[in-house]
Protein backbone atom coordinates (compact mmCIF):
# COMPACT_ATOMS: atom_id res chain seq x y z
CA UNK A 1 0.00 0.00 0.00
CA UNK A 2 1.18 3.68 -0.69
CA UNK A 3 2.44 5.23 1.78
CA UNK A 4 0.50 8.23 1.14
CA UNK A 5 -2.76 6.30 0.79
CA UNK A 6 -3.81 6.95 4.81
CA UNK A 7 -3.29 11.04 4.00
CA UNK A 8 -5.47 10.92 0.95
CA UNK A 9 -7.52 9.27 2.13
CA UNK A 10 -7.94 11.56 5.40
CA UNK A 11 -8.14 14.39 3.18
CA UNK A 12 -10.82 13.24 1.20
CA UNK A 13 -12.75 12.25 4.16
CA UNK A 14 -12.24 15.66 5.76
CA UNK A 15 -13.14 17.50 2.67
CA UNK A 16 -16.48 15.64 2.26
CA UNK A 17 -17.52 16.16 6.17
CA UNK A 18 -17.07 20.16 5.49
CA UNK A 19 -18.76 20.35 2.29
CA UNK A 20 -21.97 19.13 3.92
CA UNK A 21 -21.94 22.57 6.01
CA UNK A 22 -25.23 24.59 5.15
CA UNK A 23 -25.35 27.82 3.64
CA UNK A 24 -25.57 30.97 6.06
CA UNK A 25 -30.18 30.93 5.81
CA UNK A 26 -31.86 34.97 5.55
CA UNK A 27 -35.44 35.16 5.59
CA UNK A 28 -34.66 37.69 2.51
CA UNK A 29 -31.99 38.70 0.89
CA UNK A 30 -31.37 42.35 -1.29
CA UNK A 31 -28.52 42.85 -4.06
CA UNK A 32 -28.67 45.24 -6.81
CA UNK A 33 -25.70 46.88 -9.06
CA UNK A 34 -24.11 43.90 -10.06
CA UNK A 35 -23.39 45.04 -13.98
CA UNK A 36 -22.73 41.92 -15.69
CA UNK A 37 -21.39 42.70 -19.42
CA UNK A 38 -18.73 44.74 -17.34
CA UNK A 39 -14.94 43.96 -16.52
CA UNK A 40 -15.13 45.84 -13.19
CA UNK A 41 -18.36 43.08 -12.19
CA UNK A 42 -17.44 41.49 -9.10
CA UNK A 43 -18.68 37.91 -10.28
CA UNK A 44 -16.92 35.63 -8.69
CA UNK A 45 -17.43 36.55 -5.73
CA UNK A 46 -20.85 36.87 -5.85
CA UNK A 47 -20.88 33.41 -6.94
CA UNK A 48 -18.99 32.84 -3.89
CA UNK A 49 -21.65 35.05 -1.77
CA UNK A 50 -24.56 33.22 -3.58
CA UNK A 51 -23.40 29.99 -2.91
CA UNK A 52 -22.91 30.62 0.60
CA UNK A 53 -26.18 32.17 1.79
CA UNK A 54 -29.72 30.80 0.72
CA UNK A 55 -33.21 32.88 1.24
CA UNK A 56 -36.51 32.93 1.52
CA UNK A 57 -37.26 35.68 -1.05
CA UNK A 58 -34.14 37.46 -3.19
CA UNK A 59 -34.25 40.66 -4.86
CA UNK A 60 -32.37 41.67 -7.47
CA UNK A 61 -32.78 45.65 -7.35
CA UNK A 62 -31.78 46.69 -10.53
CA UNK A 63 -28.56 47.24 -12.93
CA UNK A 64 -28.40 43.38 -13.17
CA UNK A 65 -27.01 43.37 -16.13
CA UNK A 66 -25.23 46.81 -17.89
CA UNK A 67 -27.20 46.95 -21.27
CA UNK A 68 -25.23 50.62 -21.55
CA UNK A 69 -22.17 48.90 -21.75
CA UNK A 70 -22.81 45.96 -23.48
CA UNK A 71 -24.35 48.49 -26.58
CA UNK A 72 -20.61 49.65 -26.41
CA UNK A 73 -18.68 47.02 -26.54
CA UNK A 74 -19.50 43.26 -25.78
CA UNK A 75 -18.09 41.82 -23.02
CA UNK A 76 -19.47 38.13 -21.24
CA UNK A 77 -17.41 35.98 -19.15
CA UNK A 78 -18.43 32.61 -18.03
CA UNK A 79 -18.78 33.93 -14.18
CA UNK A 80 -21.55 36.38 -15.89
CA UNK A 81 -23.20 32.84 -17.03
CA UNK A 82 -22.86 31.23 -13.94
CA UNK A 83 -24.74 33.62 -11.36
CA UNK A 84 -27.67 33.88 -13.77
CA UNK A 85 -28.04 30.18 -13.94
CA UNK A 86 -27.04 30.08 -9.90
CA UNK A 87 -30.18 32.91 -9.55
CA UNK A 88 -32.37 31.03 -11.80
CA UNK A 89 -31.17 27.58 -10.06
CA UNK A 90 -32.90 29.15 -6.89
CA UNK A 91 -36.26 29.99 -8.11
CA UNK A 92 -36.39 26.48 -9.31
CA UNK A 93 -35.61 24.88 -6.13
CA UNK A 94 -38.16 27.35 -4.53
CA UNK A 95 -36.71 30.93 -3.66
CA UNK A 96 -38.92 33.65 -4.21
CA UNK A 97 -37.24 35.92 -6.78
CA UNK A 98 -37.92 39.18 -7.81
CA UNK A 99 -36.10 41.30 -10.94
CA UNK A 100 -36.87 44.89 -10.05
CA UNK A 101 -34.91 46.84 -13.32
CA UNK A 102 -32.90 49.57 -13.45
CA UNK A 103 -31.93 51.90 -15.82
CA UNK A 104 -28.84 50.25 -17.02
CA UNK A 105 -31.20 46.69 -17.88
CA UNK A 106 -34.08 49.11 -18.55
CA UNK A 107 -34.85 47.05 -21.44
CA UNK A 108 -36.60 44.51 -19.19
CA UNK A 109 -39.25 47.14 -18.28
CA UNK A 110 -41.13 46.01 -20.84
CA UNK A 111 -41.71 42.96 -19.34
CA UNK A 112 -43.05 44.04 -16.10
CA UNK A 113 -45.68 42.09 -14.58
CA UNK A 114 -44.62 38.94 -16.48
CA UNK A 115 -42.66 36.15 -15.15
CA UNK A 116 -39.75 34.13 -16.43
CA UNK A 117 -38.90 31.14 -14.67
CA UNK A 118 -39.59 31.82 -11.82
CA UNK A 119 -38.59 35.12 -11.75
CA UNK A 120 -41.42 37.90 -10.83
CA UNK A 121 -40.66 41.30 -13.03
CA UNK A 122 -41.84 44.26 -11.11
CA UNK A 123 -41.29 47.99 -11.82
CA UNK A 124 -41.33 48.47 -7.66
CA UNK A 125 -42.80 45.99 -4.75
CA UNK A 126 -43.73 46.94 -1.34
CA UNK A 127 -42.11 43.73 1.33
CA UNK A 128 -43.52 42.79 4.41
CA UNK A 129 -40.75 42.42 7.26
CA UNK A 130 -40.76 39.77 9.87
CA UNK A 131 -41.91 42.48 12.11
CA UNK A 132 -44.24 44.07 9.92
CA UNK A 133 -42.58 46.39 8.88
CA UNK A 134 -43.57 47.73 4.78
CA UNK A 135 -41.12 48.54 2.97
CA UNK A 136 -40.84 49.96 -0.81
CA UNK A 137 -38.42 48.32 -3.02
CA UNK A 138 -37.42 49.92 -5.98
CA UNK A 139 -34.01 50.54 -7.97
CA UNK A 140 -34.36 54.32 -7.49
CA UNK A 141 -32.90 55.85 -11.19
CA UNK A 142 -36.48 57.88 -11.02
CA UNK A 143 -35.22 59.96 -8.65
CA UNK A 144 -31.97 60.97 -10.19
CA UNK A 145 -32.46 64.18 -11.23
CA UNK A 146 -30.01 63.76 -13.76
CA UNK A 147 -31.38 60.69 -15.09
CA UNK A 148 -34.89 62.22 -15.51
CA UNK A 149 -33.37 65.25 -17.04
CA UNK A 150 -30.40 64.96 -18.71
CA UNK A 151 -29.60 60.97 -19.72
CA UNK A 152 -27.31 62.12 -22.07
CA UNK A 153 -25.10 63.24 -19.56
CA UNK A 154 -25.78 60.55 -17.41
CA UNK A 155 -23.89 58.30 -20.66
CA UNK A 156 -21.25 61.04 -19.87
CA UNK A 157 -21.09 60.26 -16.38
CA UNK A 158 -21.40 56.07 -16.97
CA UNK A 159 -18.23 56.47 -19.27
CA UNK A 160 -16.16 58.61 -16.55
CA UNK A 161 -17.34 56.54 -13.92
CA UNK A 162 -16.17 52.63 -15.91
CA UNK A 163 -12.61 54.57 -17.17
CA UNK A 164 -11.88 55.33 -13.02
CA UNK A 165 -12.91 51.58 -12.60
CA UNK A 166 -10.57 50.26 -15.07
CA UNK A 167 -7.58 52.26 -13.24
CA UNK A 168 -8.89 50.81 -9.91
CA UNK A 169 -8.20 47.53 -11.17
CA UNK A 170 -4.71 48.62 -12.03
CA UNK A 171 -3.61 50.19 -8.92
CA UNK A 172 -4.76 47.65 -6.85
CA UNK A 173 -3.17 45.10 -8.72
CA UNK A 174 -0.34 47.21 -7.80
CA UNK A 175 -1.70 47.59 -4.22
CA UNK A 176 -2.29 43.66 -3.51
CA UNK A 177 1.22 42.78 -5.08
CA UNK A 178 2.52 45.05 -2.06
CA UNK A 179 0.85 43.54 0.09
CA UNK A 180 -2.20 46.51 0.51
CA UNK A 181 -5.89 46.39 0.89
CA UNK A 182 -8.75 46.74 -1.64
CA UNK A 183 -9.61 51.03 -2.11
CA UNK A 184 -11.82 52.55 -3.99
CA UNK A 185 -11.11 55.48 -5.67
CA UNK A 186 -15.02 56.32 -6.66
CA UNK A 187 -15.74 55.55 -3.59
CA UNK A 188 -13.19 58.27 -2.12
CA UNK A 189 -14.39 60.77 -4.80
CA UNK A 190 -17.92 60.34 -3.38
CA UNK A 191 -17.18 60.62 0.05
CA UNK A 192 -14.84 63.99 -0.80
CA UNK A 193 -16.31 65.64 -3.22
CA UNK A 194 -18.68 68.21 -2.25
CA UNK A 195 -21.45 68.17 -4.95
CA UNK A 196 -21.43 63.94 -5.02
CA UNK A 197 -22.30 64.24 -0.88
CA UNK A 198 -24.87 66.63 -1.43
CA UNK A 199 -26.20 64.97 -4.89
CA UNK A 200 -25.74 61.26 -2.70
CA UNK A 201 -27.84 62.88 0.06
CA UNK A 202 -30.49 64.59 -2.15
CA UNK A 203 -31.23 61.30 -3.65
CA UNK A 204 -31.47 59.65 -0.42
CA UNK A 205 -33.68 61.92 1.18
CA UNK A 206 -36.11 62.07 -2.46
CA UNK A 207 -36.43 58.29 -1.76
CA UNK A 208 -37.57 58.58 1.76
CA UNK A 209 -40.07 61.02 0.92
CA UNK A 210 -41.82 58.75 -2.18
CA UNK A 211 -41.71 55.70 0.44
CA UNK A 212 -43.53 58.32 3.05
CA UNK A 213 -46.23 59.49 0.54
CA UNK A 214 -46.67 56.05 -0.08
CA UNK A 215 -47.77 55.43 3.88
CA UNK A 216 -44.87 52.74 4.06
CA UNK A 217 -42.16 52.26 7.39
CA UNK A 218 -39.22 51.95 4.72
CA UNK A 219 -37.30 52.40 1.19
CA UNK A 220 -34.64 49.69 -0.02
CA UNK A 221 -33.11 50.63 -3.46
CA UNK A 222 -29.70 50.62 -5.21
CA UNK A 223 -28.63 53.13 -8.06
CA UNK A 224 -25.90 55.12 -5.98
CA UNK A 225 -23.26 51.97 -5.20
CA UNK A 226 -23.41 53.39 -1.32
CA UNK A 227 -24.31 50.98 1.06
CA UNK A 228 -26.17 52.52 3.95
CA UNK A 229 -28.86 52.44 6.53
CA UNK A 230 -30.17 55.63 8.25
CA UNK A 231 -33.16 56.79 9.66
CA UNK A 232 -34.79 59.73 7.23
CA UNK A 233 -37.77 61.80 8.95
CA UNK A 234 -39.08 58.83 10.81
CA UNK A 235 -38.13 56.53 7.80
CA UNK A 236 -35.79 53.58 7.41
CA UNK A 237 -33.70 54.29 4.15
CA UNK A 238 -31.94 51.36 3.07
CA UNK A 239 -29.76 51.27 0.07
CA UNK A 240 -28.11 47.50 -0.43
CA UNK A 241 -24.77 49.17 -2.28
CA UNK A 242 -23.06 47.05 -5.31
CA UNK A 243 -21.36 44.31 -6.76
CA UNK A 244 -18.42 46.04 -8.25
CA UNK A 245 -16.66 48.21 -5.49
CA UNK A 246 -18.88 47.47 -1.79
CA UNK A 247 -19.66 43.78 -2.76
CA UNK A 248 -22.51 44.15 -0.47
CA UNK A 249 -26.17 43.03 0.15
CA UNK A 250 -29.16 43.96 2.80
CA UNK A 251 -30.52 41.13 4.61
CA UNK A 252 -33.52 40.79 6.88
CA UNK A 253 -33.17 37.90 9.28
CA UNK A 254 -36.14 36.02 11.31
CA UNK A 255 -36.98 38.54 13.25
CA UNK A 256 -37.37 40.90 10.62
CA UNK A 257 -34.08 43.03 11.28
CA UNK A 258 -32.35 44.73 8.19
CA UNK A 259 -28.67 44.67 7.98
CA UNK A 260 -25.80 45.18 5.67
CA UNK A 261 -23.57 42.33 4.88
CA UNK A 262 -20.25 41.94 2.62
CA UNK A 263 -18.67 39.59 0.88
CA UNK A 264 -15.66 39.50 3.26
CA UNK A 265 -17.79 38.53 6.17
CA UNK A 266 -19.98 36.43 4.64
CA UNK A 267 -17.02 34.06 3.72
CA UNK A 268 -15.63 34.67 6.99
CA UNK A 269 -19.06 33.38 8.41
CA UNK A 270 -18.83 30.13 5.61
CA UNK A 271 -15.61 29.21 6.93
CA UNK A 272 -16.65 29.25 10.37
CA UNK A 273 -19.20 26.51 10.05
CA UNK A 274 -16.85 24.45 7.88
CA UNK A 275 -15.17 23.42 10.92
CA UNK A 276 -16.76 19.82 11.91
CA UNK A 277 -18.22 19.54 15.44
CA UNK A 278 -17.34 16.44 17.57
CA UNK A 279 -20.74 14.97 16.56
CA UNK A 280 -20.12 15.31 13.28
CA UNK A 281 -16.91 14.58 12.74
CA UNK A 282 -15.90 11.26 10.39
CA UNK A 283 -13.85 8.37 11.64
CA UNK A 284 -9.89 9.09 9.70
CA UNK A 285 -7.72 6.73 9.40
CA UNK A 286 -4.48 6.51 11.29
């Protein structure tokens, strides 16, 4: 017998017992922004998100996929295949999806009200938290003044926004070879420059308005790629940031609490509960 046959065989063992770990469970789960048909789309790791969590109900809050970009210049990686057949693999096996669009997959607007496999299209919904709790889901693009004003500027502003993206990718190529976090440099520009604070906060405070008109407790949307939860004249604004700089997601839990939640701690989370308990662990060899 090999020699080596006992450790391969341990190993084997081992990696079947953690692969049986479930995923992380939300009662629902928000993510929006993703852009697939981009290079900057985060998709493998929200494959590696997806994989890791399951839900009762998943939105998908707009800018799915970037129908802007893809007019430009064609671009589809396998990843891109993977989560939709990973999203639609859910609805099959009984997760309540729903496709609100946004204006970069605005093209699927015409099909609101249908559904697709599973998949409900809806131009806005209004969810019911554990707690009761109503809150309006929508992508938000309405209520970007420059979208509903100017959209050829907002093409302007798309372009500017993918060209500081592509440098990202370069400097922190740089940055992890030298041993350096992940930072954002749109993100930074946000945060700094004056008229993005007070055009972030504008936006933010439109939504919570609509959702009050509307009698509801609460707004969840995307559009801006700024995760964030705040209370806005009595409401709870909730925006469930992106897929291509924040790699984040809002998630209610049983007890009807909203969070935010990355991809970093999600798959810190995962590889906690990969570690087999006494009870569960498998007889290895000696």
């Amino acid at each position: 017998m090999n020699a080596r046959e006992p450790f391969k065989q341990s190993k084997k063992l081992l990696k079947q017992a953690m692969g049986k770990s479930k995923p992380l469970h939300f009662r629902t789960i928000w993510i929006s922004d993703i852009h697939l048909g981009t290079s900057g789309c985060q998709a493998k790791r929200l494959l590696e998100f997806l994989k890791a969590t399951e839900s009762d109900k998943l939105y998908l809050v707009g800018d799915i996929v970037d129908g802007w970009q893809l007019k430009r210049r064609w671009y589809w990686h396998q990843t891109h295949n993977d989560v939709v057949q990973l999203v639609m693999k859910k609805a099959k096996k009984g997760t309540k999806v729903i496709f609100v669009p946004g204006n970069h997959d605005e093209m699927v607007r015409q099909f609101i009200g249908l559904d697709f496999g599973g998949i409900k299209i809806r131009d806005e919904h209004v969810h019911t938290t554990a707690n009761g709790k109503r809150m309006l889901v929508l992508h938000g693009d309405r209520f970007d003044g420059v979208i509903a004003c100017a959209k050829w500027l907002a093409y302007v502003g798309d372009s500017l926004y993918t060209m500081i993206l592509k440098f990202n990718q370069y400097f922190n190529a740089w940055r992890a070879r030298a041993g350096l976090p992940y930072w954002s440099l749109s993100q930074y520009l946000k945060l700094k420059v004056k008229n993005a604070v007070s055009y972030i906060s504008s936006f933010e405070e439109a939504l919570a308005a609509e959702a009050k008109k509307q009698g509801l407790d609460g707004v969840i949307c995307g559009h801006i790629h700024k995760p964030e939860i705040r209370d806005i004249d009595g409401i709870k604004y909730c925006n469930d940031g992106d897929w291509v700089e924040s790699l984040s997601a809002l998630v209610e839990d049983a007890t009807g609490e909203l969070r935010l939640i990355d991809w970093h701690e999600v798959m810190l989370r995962w590889e906690q509960t990969q570690f087999i308990s006494e009870d569960e662990s498998c007889a290895i060899p000696a």
